[in-house]
Protein backbone atom coordinates (compact mmCIF):
# COMPACT_ATOMS: atom_id res chain seq x y z
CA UNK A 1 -64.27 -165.31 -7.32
CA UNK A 2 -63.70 -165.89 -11.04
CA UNK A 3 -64.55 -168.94 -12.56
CA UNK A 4 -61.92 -170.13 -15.19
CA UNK A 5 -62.26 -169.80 -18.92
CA UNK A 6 -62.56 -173.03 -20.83
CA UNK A 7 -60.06 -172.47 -24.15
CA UNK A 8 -61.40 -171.84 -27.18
CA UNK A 9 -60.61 -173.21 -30.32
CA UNK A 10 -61.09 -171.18 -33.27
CA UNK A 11 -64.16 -172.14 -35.99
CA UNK A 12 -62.03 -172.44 -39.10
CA UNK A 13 -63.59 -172.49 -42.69
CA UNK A 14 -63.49 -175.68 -44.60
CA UNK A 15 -60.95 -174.09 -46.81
CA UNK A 16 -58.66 -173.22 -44.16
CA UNK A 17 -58.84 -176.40 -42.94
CA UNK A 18 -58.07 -178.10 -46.29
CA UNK A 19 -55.23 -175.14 -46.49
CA UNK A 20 -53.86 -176.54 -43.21
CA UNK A 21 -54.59 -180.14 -44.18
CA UNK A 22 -52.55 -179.39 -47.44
CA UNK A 23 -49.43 -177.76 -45.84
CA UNK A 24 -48.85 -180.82 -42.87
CA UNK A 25 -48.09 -182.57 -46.35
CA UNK A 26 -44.42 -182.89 -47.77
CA UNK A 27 -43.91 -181.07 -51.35
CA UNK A 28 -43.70 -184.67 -53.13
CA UNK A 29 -47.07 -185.91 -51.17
CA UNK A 30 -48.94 -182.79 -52.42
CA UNK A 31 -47.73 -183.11 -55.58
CA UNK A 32 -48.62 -187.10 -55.96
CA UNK A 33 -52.38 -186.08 -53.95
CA UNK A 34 -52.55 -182.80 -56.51
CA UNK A 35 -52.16 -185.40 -59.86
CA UNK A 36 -54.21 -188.14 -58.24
CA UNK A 37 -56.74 -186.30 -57.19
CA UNK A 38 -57.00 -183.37 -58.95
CA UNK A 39 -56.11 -184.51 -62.22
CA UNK A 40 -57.27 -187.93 -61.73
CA UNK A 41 -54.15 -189.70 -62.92
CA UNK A 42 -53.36 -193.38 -62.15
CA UNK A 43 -50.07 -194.18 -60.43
CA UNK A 44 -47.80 -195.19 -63.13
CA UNK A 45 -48.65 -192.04 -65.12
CA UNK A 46 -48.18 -189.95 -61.52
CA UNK A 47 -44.93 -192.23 -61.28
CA UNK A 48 -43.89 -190.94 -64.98
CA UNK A 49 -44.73 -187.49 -64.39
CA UNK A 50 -42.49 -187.45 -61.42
CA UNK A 51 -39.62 -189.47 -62.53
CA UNK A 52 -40.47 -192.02 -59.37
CA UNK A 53 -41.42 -196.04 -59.32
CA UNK A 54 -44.68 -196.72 -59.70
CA UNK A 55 -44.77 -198.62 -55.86
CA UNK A 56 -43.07 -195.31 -54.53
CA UNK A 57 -45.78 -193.84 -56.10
CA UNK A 58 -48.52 -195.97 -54.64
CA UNK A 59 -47.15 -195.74 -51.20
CA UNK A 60 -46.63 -192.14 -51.13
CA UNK A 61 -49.85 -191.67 -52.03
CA UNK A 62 -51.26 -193.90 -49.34
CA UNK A 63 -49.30 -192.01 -46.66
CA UNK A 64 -50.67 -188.33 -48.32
CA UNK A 65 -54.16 -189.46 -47.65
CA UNK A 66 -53.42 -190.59 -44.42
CA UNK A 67 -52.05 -187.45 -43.36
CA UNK A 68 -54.42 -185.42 -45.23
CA UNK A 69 -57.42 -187.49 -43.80
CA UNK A 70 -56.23 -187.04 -40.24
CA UNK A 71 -55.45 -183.60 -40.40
CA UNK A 72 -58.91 -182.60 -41.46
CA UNK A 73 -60.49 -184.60 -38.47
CA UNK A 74 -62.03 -182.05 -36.03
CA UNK A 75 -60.70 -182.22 -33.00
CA UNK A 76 -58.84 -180.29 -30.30
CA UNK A 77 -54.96 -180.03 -30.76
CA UNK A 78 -53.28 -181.06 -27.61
CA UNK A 79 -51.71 -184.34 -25.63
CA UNK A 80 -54.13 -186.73 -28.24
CA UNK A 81 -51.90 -185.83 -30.71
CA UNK A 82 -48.74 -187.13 -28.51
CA UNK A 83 -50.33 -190.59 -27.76
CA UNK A 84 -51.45 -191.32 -31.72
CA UNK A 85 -49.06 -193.28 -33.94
């Protein structure tokens, strides 16, 4: 008799997972992360930039690193992902 085969879940690199971490993002959150973070502007200038209100600003940023955090937990995909809010 065979025993069953746990599933495996693929190793990924920490640039895939920043890859995939970056794509559960919306186009305006990666563009608000990309000028916070990357270029290290403050939210009225990323607010400028984009034509947006500084608050919209704030928020969306908030909700990118959020997302972005959570996404780069490790952890299996499955039902967890159903229960968490």
């Amino acid at each position: 008799m065979m025993r069953p085969v746990a599933p495996t879940c693929p190793v990924l690199s920490e640039a895939e997972r920043v890859e995939r971490a970056a794509a559960a993002l919306s186009p305006l959150e990666r563009d608000v992360l990309a000028l916070s973070a990357g270029r290290g502007l403050r939210n009225p200038e990323i607010a400028a930039r984009l034509g947006i209100r500084e608050r919209r600003a704030e928020r969306i940023l908030a909700r990118a690193l959020r997302k972005f955090a959570r996404e780069l937990e490790e952890r299996p995909r499955g039902l967890g992902r159903f229960w968490r809010r």
